[in-house]
Protein backbone atom coordinates (compact mmCIF):
# COMPACT_ATOMS: atom_id res chain seq x y z
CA UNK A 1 -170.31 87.42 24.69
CA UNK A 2 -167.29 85.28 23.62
CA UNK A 3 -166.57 82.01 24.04
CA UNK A 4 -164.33 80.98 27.15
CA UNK A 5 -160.72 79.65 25.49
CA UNK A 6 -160.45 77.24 27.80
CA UNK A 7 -161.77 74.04 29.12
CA UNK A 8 -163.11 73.46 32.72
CA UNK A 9 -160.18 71.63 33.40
CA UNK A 10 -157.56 73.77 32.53
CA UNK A 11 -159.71 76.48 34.27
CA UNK A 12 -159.58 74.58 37.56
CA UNK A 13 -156.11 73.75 37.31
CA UNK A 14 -155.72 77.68 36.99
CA UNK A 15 -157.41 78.71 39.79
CA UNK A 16 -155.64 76.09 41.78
CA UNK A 17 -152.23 77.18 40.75
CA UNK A 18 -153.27 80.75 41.08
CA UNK A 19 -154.10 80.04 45.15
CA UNK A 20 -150.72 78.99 45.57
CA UNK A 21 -148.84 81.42 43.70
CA UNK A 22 -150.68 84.21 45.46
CA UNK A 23 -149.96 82.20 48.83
CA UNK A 24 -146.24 83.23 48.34
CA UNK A 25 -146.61 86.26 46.94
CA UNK A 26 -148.14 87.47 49.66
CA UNK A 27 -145.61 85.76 52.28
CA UNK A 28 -142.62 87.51 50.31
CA UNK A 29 -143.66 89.74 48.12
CA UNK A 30 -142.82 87.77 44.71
CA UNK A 31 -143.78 84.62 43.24
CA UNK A 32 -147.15 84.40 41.53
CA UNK A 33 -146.24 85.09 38.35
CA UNK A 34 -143.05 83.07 38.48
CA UNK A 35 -144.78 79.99 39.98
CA UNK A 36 -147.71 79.91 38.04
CA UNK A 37 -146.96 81.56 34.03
CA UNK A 38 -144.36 78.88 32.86
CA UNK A 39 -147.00 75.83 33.98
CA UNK A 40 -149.62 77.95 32.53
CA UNK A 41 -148.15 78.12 28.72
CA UNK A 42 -148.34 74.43 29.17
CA UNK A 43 -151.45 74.30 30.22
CA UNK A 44 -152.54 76.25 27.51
CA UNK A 45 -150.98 79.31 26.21
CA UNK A 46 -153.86 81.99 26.12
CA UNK A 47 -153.27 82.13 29.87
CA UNK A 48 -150.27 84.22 29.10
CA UNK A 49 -149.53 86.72 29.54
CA UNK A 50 -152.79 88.73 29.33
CA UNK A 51 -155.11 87.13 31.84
CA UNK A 52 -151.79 86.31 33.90
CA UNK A 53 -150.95 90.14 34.40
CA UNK A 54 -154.71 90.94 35.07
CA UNK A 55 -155.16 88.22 37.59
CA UNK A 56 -151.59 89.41 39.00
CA UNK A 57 -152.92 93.11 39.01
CA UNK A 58 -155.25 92.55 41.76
CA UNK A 59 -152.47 90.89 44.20
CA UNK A 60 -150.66 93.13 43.54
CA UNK A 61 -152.93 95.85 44.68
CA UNK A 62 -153.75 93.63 47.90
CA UNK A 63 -150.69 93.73 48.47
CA UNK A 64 -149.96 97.30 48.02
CA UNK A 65 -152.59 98.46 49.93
CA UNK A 66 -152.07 96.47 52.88
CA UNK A 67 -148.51 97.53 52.76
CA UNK A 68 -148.75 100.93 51.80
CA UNK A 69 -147.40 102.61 55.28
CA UNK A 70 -143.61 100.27 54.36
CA UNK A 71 -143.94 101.95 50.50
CA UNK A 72 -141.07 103.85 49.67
CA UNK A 73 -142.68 106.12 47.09
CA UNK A 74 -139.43 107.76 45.16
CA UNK A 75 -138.43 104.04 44.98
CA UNK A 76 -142.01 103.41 43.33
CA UNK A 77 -141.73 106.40 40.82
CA UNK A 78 -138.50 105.25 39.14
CA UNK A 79 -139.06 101.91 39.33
CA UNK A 80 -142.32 102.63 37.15
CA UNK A 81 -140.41 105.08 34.82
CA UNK A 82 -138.53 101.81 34.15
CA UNK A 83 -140.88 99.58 33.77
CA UNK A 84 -142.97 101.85 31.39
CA UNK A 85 -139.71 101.92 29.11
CA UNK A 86 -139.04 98.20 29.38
CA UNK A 87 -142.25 97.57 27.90
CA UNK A 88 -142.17 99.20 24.79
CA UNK A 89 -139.45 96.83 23.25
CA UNK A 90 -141.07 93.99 24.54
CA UNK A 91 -144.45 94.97 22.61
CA UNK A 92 -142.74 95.74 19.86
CA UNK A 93 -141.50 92.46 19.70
CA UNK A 94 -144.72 90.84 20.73
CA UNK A 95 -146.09 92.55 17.46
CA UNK A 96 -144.44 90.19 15.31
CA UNK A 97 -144.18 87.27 17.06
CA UNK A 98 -146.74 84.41 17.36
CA UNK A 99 -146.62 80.64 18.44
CA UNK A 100 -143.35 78.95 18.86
CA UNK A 101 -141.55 82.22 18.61
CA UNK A 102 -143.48 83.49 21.28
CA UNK A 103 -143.15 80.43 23.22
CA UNK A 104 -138.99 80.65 23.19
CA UNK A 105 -139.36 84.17 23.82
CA UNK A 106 -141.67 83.65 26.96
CA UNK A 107 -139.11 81.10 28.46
CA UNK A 108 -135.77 82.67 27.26
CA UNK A 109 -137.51 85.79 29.24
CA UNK A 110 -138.07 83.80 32.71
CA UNK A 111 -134.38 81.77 32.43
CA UNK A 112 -132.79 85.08 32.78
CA UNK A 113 -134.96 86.51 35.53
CA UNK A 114 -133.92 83.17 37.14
CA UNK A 115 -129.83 83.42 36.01
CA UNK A 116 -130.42 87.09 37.62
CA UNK A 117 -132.17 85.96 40.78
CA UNK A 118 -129.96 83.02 41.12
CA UNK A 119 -126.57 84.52 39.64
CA UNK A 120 -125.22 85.81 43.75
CA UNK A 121 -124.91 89.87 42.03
CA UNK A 122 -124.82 91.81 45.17
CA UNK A 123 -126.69 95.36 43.68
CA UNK A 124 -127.06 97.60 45.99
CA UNK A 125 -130.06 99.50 46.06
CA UNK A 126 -129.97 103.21 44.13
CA UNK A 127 -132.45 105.00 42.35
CA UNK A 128 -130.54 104.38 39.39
CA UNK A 129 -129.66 101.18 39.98
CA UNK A 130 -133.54 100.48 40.30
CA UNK A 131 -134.28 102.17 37.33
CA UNK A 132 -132.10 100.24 34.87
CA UNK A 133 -133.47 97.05 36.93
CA UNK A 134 -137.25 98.23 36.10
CA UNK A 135 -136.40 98.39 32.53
CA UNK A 136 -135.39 94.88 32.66
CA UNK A 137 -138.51 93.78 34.77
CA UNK A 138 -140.99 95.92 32.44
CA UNK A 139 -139.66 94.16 29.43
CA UNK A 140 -139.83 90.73 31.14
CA UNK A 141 -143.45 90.93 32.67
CA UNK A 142 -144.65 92.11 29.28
CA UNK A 143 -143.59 89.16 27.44
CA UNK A 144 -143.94 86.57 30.33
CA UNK A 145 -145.94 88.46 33.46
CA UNK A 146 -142.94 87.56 35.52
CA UNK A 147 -141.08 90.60 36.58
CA UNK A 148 -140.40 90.00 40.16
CA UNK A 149 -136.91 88.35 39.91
CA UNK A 150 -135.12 90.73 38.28
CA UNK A 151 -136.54 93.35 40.61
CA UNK A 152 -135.67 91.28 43.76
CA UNK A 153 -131.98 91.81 42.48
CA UNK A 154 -132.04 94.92 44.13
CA UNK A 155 -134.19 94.33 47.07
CA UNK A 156 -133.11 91.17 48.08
CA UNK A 157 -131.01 92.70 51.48
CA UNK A 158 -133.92 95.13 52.14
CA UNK A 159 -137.40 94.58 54.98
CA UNK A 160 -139.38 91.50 54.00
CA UNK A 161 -142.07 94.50 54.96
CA UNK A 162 -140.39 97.32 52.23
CA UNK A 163 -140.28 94.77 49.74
CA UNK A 164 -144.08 93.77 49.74
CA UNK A 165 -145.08 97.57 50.03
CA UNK A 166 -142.72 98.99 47.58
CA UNK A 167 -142.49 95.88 44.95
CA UNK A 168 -146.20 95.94 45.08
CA UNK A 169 -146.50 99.09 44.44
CA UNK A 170 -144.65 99.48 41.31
CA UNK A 171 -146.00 96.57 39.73
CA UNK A 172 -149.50 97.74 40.43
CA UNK A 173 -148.94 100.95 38.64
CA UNK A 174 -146.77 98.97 35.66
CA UNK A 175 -149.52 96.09 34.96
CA UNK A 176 -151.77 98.11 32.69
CA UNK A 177 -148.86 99.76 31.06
CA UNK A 178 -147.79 96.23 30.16
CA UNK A 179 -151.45 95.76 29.10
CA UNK A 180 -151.28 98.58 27.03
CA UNK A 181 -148.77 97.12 25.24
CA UNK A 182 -150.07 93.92 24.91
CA UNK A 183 -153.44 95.12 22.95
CA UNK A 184 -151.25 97.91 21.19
CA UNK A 185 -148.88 94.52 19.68
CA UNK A 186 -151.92 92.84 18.35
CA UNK A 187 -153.41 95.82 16.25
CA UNK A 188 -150.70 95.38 13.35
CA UNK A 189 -153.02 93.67 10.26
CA UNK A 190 -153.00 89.45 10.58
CA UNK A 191 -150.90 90.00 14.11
CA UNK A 192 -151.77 87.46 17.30
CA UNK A 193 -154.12 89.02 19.10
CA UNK A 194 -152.38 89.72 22.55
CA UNK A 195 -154.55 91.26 24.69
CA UNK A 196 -158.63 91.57 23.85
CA UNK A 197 -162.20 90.69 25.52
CA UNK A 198 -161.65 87.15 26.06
CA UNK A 199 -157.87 87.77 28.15
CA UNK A 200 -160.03 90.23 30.27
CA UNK A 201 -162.78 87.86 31.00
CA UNK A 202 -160.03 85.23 31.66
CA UNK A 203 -158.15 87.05 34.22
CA UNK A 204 -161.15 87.81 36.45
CA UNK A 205 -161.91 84.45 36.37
CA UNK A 206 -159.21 83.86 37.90
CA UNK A 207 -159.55 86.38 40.24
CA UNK A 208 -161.65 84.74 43.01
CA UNK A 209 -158.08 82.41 43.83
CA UNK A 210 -156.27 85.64 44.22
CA UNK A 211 -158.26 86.73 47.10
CA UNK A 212 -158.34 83.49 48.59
CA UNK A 213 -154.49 82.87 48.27
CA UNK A 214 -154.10 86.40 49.80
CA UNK A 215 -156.57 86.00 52.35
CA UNK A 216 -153.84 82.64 53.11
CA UNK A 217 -150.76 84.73 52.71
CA UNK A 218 -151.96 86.05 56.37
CA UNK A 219 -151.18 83.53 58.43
CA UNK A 220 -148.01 81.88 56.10
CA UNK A 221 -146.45 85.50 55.93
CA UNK A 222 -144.50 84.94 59.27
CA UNK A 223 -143.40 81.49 58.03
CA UNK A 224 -142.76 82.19 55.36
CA UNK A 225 -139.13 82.24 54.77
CA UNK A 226 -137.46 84.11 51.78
CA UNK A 227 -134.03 82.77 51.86
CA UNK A 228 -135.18 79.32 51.55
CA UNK A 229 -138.54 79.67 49.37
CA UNK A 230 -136.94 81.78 46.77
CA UNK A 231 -134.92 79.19 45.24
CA UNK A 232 -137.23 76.97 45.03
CA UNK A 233 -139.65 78.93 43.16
CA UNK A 234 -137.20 80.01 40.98
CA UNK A 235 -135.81 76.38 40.56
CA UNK A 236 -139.06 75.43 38.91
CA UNK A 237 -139.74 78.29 36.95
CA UNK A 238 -136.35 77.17 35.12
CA UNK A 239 -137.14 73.76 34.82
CA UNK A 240 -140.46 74.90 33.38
CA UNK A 241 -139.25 77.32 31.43
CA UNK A 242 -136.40 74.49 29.73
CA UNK A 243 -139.47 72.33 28.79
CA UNK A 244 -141.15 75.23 26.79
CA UNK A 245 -138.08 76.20 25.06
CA UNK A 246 -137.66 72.52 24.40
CA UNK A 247 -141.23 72.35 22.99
CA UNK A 248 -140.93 75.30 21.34
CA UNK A 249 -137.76 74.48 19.26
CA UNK A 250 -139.29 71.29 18.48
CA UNK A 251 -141.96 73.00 16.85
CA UNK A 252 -140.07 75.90 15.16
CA UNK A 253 -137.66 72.92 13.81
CA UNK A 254 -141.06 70.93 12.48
CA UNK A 255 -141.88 74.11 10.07
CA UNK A 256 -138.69 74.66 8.31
C-alpha cells in the first residue's frame, strides 16, 4: 500500500476546499475545479490534476444523474468527441513536462479559461460551435482539471437546469479520457509520473467532501446566482493562477 503524499494538513485543507467548490458546482453547474485546482498546486502539487479530476468525476456524475431529464444528449456526444481530441495534445505535452514547466503550463491553462469566460464573446450555441469549444475544454481539464469556463462560453445564455444536466454530462464521460491521458504521459522512461496508485487513492479521499458539498448544493441551488458568482470564481482562479506562474518563473529562472 503506498504512502499518502500528503500531510494531514494539507489533506484537511483539501477536503475543506473541495466542500465548497462542489457547493457551487452544484448551484451552477461549474466551479469546483476552478475554485479549488489553482489553491491546490499551492497547497501541494500532487493534488493536480489526477486526484482533482477523480474527485471532480464523482460531482460530476451527481450532478448528471440528478439532472439527466434537462440533458441534451447530441449536445453531450460532440461535446465529448471534443474533449477526447483536446486531450491528446495536452498529454502529449504533459509527457515531457515536469515541475516548473508544468506549473506555468497549469496556470497559463486556467488564465485563458478565465480571459474566455471573462472576455464578453457572445457564441452562440451550435454543435459545431460546441465541438471546437470541447477541444479547448478537453485540453484544459487535462493539464489543469478545469474545463468548465471555456465550456460555459457557449452555454452561458442557456437553462441554469440544461447547463447542470448537459455540462455534467459531458464532463462525466470526458474525466477518464483525461485520465487516460494522464497515466499514458507518465509511461515515457524517467517521465513524471502523472497519474498512478497514489492519485487514485488521493482522489477518493477526497471524495467524502464531494457528497457533502453536493448534498449542500440542494438548498444553495435556488440562491445561487450565476451572473454574480461566476466572476467571482473566476476572479480568483486568475489571481491564483498569477501567483503560480509567478512562482513558477521564479523557479524556472533559479535553474538556468
Amino acid at each position: 500500500m503506498p504512502t499518502l503524499p500528503v500531510s494531514p494538513i494539507e489533506l484537511a485543507a483539501a477536503l475543506c476546499l473541495v466542500v465548497i467548490g462542489s457547493v457551487i458546482q452544484g448551484s451552477i453547474g461549474f466551479g469546483l475545479a476552478a475554485v479549488v485546482a489553482p489553491i491546490l498546486l499551492l497547497v501541494n502539487k500532487i493534488f493536480l490534476p489526477g486526484p482533482m479530476l477523480v474527485t471532480s468525476m464523482l460531482l460530476t456524475s451527481l450532478i448528471a444523474w440528478r439532472d439527466r431529464e434537462h440533458a441534451v444528449w447530441s449536445e453531450v456526444g460532440v461535446g465529448t468527441t471534443g474533449r477526447i481530441i483536446g486531450m491528446m495534445p495536452a498529454a502529449l505535452a504533459l509527457r515531457f513536462l515536469s515541475g516548473p514547466g508544468y506549473e506555468l503550463l497549469f496556470a497559463v491553462a486556467v488564465l485563458a479559461g478565465v480571459v474566455i469566460s471573462l472576455g464578453g464573446w457572445h457564441v452562440r450555441l451550435t454543435l459545431r460551435n460546441l465541438f471546437f469549444t470541447a477541444i479547448g475544454s478537453g485540453f484544459v481539464s487535462t493539464v489543469s482539471a478545469v474545463g468548465g469556463p471555456p465550456m460555459a462560453l457557449v452555454y452561458q445564455n442557456e437553462q441554469a437546469s440544461k447547463i447542470r444536466g448537459t455540462l455534467n454530462a459531458i464532463f462525466t464521460i470526458g474525466t477518464p479520457i483525461s485520465l487516460i491521458g494522464l497515466w499514458w504521459a507518465g509511461q515515457r522512461p524517467n517521465a513524471a509520473v502523472r497519474f498512478g496508485l497514489p492519485e487514485l487513492m488521493l482522489g477518493v479521499l477526497l471524495m467524502p467532501a464531494v457528497v457533502v458539498g453536493f448534498l449542500l448544493s440542494r438548498y444553495t441551488a435556488a440562491r445561487l446566482n450565476d451572473r454574480h458568482t461566476r466572476p467571482i470564481i473566476l476572479a480568483l482562479a486568475a489571481a491564483t493562477a498569477l501567483v503560480v506562474i509567478i512562482r513558477s518563473v521564479r523557479a524556472l529562472g533559479g535553474s538556468f
